[in-house]
Protein backbone atom coordinates (compact mmCIF):
# COMPACT_ATOMS: atom_id res chain seq x y z
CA UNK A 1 0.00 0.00 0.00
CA UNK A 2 2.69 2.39 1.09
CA UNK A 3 4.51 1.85 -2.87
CA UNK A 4 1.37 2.87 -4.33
CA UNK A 5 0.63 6.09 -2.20
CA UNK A 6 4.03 6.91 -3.42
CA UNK A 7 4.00 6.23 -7.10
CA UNK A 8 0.56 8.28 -7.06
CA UNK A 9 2.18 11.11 -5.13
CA UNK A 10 5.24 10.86 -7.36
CA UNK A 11 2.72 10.88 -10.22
CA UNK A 12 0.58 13.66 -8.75
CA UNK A 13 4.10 15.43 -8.18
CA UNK A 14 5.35 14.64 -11.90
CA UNK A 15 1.50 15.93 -13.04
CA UNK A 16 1.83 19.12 -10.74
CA UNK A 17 5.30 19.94 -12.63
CA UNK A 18 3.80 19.61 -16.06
CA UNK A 19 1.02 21.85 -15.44
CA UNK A 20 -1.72 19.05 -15.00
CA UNK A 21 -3.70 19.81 -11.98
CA UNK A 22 -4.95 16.82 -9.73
CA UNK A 23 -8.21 17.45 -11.44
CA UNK A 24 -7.39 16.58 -14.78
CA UNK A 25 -5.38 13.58 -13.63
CA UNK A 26 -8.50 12.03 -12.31
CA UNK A 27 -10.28 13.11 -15.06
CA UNK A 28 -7.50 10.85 -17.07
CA UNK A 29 -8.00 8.23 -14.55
CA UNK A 30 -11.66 8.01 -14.70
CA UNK A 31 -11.38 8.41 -18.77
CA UNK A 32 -9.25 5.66 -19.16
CA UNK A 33 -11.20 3.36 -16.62
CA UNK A 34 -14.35 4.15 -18.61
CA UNK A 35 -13.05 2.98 -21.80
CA UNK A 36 -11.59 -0.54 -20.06
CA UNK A 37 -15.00 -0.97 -18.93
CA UNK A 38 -16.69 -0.39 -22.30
CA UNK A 39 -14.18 -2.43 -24.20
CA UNK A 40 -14.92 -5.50 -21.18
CA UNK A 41 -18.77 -4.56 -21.66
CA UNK A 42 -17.95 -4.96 -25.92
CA UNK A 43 -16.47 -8.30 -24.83
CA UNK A 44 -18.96 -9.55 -22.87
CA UNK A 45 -21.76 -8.61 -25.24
CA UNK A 46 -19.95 -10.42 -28.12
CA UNK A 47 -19.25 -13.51 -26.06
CA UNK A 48 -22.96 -13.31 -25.31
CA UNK A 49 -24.49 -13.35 -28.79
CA UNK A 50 -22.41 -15.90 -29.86
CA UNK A 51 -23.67 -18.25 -26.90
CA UNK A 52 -27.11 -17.44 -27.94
CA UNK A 53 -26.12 -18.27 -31.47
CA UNK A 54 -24.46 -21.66 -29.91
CA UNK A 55 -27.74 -22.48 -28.09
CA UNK A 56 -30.38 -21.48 -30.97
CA UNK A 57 -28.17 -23.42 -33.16
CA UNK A 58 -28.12 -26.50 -30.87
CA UNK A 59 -31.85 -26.20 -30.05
CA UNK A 60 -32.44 -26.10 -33.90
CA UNK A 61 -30.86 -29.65 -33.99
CA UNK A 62 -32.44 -31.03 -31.38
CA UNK A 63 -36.23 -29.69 -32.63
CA UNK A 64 -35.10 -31.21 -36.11
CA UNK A 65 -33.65 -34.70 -34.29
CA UNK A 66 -30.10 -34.93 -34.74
CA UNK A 67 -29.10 -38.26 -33.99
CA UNK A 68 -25.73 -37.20 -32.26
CA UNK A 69 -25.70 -33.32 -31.27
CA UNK A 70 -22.10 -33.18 -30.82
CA UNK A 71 -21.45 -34.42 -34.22
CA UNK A 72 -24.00 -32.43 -35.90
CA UNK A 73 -23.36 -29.15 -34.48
CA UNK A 74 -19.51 -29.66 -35.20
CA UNK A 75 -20.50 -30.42 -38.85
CA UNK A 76 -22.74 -27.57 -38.66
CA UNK A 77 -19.95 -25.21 -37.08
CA UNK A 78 -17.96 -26.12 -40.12
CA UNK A 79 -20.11 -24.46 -42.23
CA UNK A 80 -20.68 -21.15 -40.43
CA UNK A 81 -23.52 -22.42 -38.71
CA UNK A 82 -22.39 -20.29 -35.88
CA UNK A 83 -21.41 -17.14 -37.56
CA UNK A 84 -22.70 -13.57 -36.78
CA UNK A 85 -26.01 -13.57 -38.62
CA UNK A 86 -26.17 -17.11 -39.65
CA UNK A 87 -29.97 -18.36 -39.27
CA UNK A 88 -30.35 -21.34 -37.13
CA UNK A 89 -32.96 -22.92 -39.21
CA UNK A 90 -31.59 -22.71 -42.56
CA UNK A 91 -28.18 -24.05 -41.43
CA UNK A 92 -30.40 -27.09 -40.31
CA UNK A 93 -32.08 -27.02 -43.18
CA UNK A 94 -28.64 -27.11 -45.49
CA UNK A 95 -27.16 -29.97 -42.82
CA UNK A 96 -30.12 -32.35 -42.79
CA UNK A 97 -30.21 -32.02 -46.88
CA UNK A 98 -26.48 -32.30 -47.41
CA UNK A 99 -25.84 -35.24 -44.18
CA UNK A 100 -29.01 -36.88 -43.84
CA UNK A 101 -27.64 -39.69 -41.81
CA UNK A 102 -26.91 -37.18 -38.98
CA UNK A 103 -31.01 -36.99 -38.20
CA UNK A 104 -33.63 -39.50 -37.52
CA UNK A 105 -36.15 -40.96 -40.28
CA UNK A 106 -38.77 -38.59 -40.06
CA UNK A 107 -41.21 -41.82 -41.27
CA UNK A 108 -39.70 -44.05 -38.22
CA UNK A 109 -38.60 -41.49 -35.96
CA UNK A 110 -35.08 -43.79 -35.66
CA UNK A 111 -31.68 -43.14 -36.74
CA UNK A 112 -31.40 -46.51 -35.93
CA UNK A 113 -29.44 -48.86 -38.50
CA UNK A 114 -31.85 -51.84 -37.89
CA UNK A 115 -35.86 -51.26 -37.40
CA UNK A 116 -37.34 -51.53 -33.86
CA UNK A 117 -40.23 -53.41 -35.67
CA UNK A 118 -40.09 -56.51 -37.60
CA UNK A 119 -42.08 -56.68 -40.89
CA UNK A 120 -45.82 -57.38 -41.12
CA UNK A 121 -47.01 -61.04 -41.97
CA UNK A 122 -44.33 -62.98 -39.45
CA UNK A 123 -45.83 -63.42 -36.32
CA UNK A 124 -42.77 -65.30 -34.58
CA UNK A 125 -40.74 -62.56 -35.11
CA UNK A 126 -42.78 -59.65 -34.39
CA UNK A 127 -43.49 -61.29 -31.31
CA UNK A 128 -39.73 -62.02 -30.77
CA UNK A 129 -39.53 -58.42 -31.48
CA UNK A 130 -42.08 -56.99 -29.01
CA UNK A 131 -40.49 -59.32 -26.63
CA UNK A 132 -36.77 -57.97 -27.66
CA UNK A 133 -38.11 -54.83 -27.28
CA UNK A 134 -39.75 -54.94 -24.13
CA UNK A 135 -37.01 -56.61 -22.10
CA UNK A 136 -34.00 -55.11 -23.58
CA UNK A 137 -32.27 -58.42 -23.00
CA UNK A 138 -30.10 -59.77 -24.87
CA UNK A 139 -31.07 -63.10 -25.06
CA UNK A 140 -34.23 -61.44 -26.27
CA UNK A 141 -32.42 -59.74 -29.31
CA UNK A 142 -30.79 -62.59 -29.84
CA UNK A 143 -34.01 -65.10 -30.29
CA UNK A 144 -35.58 -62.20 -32.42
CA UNK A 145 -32.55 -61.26 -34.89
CA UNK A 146 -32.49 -65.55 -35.33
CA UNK A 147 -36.27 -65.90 -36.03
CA UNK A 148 -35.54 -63.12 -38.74
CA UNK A 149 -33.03 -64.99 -40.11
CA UNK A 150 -35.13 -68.11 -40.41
CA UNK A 151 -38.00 -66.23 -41.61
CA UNK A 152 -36.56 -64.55 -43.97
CA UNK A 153 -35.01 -67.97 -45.86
């Protein structure tokens, strides 16, 4: 504490000799804390819109059923999807035309490489598959991906 009440006294002192009275070093002072703040406020503000942008973006995916968010909005990211101005919905748009894979099947509502449902007209397996799909067990999975098979010859 004691340094700085002597650099500002050696300032004030310095200011004094120049002709700059204690009044226009604070003004100074106060100037040049002003214009830190605005430049911290510009920051902030910037940082801001472009998390906004980030979350409209990501809720965008989401709302149009991205499979894997991360990998879409990196993909989307890499084509400006973020940038200052870019719409939300359009990038979407563009991604889900371009990289269909990275959405579920509107129809089926599944990104899912195999269907949840077996085909109509097998009873054996769609059972298999209710009963697959019920459990979650393996075993389960297993007895309906082998009455597929067998159906299916």
């Amino acid at each position: 504490m004691d340094n700085e009440e002597n650099i500002t006294h050696e300032q004030h002192a310095a200011d004094e000799s120049a002709g700059v009275t204690p009044t226009d070093s604070v003004a100074k002072d106060t100037q040049s804390r002003v214009e830190a703040l605005e430049r911290s406020l510009h920051e902030a503000q910037t940082a801001l819109a472009a998390s906004e942008r980030r979350r409209s973006l990501e809720r965008a995916l989401l709302d149009a059923g991205a499979v894997d968010l991360e990998t879409a909005f990196a993909v989307a990211e890499r084509a400006n999807g973020v940038a200052e101005g870019a719409d939300a919905a359009q990038t979407v748009a563009a991604l889900r035309k371009s990289k269909p894979f990275l959405f579920r099947d509107a129809k089926t509502g599944s990104g899912a490489a195999m269907s949840a449902r077996a085909p109509a007209g097998r009873p054996g397996v769609e059972r298999a598959a209710d009963e697959a799909a019920a459990t979650g067990d393996r075993a389960s999975l297993l007895r309906y991906m082998r009455a597929r098979r067998e159906s299916s010859k």
